[in-house]
N, C-alpha and C. Protein backbone atom coordinates (compact mmCIF):
# COMPACT_ATOMS: atom_id res chain seq x y z
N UNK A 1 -12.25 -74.77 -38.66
CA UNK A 1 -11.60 -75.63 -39.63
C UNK A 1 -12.55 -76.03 -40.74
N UNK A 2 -11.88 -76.18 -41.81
CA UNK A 2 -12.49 -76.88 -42.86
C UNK A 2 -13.66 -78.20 -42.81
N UNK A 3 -12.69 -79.24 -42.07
CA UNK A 3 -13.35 -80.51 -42.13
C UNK A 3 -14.57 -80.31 -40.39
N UNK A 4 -15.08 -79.34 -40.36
CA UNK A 4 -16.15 -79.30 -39.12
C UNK A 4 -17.06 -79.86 -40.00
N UNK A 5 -17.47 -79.41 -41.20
CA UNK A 5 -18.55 -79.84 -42.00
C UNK A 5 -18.43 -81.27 -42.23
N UNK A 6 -17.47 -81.56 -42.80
CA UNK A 6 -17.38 -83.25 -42.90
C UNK A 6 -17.74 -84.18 -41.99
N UNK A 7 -16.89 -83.92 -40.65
CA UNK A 7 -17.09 -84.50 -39.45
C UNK A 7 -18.14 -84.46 -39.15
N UNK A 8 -18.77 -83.51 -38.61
CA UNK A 8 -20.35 -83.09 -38.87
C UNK A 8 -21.44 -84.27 -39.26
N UNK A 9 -21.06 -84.48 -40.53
CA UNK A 9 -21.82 -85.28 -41.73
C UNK A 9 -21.19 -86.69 -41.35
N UNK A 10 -19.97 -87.30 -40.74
CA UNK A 10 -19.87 -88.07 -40.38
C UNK A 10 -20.79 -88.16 -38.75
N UNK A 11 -20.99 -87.98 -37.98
CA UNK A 11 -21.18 -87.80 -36.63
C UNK A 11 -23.08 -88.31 -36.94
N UNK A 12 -23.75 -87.96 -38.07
CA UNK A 12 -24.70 -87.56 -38.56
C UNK A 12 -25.03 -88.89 -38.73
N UNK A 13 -24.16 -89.47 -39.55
CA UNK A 13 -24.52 -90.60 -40.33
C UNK A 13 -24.38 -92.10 -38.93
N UNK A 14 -23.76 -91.73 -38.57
CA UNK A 14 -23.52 -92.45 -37.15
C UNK A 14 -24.75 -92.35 -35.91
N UNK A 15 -25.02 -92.02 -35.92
CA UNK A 15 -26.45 -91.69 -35.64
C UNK A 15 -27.78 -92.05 -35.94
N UNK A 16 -27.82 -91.77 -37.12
CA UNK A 16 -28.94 -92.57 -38.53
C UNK A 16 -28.84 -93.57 -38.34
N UNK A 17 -27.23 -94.34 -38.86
CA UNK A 17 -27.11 -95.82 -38.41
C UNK A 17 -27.48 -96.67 -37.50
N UNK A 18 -26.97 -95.74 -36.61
CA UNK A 18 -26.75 -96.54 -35.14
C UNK A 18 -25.06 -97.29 -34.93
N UNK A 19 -24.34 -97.19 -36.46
CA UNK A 19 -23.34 -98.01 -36.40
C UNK A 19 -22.05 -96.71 -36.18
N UNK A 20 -21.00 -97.29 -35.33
CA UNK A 20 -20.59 -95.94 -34.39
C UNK A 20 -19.36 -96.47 -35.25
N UNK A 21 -18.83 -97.07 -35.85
CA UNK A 21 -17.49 -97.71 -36.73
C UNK A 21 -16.88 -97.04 -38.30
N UNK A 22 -18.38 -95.86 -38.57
CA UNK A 22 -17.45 -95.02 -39.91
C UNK A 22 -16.53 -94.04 -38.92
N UNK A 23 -15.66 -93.66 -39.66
CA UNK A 23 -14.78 -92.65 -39.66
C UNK A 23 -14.22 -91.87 -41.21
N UNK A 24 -13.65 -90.56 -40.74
CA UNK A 24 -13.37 -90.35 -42.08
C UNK A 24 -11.91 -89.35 -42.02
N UNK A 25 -11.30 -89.68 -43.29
CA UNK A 25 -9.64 -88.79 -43.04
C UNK A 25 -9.39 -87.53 -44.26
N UNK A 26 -9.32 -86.89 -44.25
CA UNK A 26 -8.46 -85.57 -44.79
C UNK A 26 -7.14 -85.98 -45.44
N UNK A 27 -7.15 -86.11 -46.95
CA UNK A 27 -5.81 -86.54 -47.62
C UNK A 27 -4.86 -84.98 -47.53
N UNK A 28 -4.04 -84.84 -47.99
CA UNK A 28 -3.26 -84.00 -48.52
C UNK A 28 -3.69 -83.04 -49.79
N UNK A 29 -4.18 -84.15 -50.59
CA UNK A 29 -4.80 -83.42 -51.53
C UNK A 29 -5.98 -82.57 -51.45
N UNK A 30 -7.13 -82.47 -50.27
CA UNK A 30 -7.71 -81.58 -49.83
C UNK A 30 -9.13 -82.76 -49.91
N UNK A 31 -8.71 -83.95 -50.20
CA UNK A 31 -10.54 -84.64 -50.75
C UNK A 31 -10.24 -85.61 -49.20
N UNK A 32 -11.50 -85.96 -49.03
CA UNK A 32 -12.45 -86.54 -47.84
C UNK A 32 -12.40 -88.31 -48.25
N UNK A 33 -12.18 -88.67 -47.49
CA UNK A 33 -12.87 -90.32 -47.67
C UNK A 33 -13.61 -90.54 -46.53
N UNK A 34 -14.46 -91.43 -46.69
CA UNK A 34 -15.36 -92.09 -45.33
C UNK A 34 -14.64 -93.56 -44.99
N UNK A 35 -14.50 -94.00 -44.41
CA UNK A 35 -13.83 -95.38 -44.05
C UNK A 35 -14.69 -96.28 -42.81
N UNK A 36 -15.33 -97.11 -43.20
CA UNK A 36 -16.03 -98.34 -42.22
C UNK A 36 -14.96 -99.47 -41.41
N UNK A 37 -14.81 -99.82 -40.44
CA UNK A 37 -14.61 -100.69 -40.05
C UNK A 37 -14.94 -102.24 -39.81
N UNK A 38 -14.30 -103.14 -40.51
CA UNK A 38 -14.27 -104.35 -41.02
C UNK A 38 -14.56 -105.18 -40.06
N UNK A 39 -15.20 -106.53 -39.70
CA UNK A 39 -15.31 -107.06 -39.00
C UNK A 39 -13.63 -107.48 -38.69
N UNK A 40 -13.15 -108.01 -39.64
CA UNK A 40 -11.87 -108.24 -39.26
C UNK A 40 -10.57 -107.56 -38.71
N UNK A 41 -11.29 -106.17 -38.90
CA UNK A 41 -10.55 -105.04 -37.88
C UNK A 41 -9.62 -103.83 -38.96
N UNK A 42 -9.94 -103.71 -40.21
CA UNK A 42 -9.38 -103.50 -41.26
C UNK A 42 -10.63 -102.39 -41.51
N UNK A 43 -9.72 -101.21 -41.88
CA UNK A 43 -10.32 -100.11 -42.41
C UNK A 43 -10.79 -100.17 -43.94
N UNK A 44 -11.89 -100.23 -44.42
CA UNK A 44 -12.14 -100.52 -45.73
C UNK A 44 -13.06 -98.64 -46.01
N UNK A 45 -12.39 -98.61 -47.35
CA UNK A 45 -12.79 -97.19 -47.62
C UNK A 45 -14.36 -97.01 -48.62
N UNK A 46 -15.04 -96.63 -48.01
CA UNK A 46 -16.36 -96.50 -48.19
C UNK A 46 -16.75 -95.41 -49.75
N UNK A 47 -16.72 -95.68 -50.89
CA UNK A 47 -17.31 -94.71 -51.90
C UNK A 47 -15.56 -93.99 -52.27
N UNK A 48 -15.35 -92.91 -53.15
CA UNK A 48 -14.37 -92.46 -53.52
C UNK A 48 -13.71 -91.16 -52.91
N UNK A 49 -12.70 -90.83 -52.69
CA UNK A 49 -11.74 -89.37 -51.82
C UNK A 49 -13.00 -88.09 -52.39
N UNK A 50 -13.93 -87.18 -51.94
CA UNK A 50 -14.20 -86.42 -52.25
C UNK A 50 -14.35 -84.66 -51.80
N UNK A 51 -13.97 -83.69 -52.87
CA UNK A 51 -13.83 -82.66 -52.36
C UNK A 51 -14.96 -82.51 -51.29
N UNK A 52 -15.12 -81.36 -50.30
CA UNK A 52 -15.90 -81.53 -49.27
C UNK A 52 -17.77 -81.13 -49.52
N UNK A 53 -17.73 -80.58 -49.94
CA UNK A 53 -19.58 -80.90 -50.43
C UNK A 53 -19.66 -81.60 -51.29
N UNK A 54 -18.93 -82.05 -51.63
CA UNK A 54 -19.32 -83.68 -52.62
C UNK A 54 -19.37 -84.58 -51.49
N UNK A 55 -18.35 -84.74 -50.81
CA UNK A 55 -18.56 -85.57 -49.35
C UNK A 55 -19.12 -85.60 -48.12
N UNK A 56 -19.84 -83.95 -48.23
CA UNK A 56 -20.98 -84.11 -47.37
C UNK A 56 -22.56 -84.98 -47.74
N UNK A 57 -22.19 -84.32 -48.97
CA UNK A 57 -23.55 -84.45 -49.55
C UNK A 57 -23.81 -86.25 -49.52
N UNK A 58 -22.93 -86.47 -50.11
CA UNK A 58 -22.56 -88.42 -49.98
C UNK A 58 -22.66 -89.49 -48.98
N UNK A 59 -22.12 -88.44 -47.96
CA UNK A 59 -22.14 -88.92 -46.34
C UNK A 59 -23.89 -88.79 -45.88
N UNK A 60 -24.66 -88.11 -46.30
CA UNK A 60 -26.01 -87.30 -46.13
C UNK A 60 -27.08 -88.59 -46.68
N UNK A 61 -26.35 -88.93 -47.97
CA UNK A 61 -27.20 -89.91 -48.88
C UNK A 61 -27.22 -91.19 -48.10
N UNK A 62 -26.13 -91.78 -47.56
CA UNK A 62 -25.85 -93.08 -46.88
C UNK A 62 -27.12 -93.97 -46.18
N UNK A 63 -27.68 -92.83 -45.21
CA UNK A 63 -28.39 -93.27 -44.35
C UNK A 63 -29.70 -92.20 -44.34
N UNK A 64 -31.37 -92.57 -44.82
CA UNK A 64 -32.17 -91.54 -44.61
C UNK A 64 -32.55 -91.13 -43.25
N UNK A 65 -33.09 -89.45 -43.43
CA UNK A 65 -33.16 -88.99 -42.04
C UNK A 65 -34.23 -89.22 -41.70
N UNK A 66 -34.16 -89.39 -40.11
CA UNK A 66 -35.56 -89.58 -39.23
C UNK A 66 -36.41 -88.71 -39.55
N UNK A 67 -37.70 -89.70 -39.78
CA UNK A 67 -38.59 -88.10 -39.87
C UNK A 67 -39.13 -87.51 -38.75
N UNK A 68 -39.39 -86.02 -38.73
CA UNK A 68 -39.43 -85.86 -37.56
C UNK A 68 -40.64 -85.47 -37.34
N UNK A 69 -40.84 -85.30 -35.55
CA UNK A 69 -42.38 -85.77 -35.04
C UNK A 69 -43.01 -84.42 -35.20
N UNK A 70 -44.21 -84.78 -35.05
CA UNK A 70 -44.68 -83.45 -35.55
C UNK A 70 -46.15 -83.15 -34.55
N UNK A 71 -46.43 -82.08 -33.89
CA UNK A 71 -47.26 -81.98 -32.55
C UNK A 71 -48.69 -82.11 -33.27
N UNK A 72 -49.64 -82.10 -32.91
CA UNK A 72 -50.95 -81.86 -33.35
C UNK A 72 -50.77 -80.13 -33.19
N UNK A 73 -50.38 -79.77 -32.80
CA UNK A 73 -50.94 -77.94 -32.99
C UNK A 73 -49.45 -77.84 -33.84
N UNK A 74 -48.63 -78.12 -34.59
CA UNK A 74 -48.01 -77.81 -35.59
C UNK A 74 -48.89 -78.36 -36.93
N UNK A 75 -49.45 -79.42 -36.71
CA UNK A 75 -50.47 -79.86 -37.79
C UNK A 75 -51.65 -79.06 -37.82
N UNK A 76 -52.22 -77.96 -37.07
CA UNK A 76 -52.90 -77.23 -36.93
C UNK A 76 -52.78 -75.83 -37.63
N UNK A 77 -51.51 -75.45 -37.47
CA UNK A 77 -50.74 -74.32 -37.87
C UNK A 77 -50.32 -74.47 -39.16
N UNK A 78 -50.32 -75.50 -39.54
CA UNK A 78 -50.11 -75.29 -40.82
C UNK A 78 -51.58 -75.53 -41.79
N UNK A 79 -52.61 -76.25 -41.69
CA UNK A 79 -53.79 -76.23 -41.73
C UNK A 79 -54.27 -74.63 -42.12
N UNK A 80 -54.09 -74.22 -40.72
CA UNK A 80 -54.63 -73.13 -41.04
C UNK A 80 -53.60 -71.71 -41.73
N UNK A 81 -52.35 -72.02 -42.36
CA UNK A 81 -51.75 -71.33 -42.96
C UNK A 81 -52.00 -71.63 -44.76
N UNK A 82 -52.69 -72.84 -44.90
CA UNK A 82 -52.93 -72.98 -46.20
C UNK A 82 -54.00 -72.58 -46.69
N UNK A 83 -55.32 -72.54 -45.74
CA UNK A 83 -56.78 -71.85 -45.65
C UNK A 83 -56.54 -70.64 -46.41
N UNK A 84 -55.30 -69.93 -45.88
CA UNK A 84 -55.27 -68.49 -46.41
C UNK A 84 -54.83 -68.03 -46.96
């Protein structure tokens, strides 16, 4: 399906967060919204309906990614890939 990528990028951002309350819906017209959940229990729509790599990419921006860990012999390997 189409929206694997979206979902995807939602699932992503939920994660980053830690906050498990976005969701996101598929209009008719083919564009993406992200939607947060309100304390008061009310779906409030997060940023504007967007075609789907506009709304990945958007969903991507929300929350920065972990950086990731990095071994001492990958810091090694690259060391010695710049030597040469």
């Amino acid at each position: 399906m189409r929206s694997t990528k979206a979902s995807a990028a939602v699932e992503r951002l939920r994660k980053r967060s830690g906050i498990a309350l976005y969701s996101m819906s598929c209009r008719s017209d083919g564009l993406f919204s992200l939607h947060r959940m309100s304390t008061t229990g009310q779906s409030e729509l997060v940023g504007s309906p967007l075609p789907m790599d506009e709304f990945v990419h958007f969903v991507n921006g929300l929350s920065p990614e972990k950086p990731r860990r990095v071994s001492k012999l990958d810091e090694a390997f690259r060391s010695q890939l710049n030597k040469k």
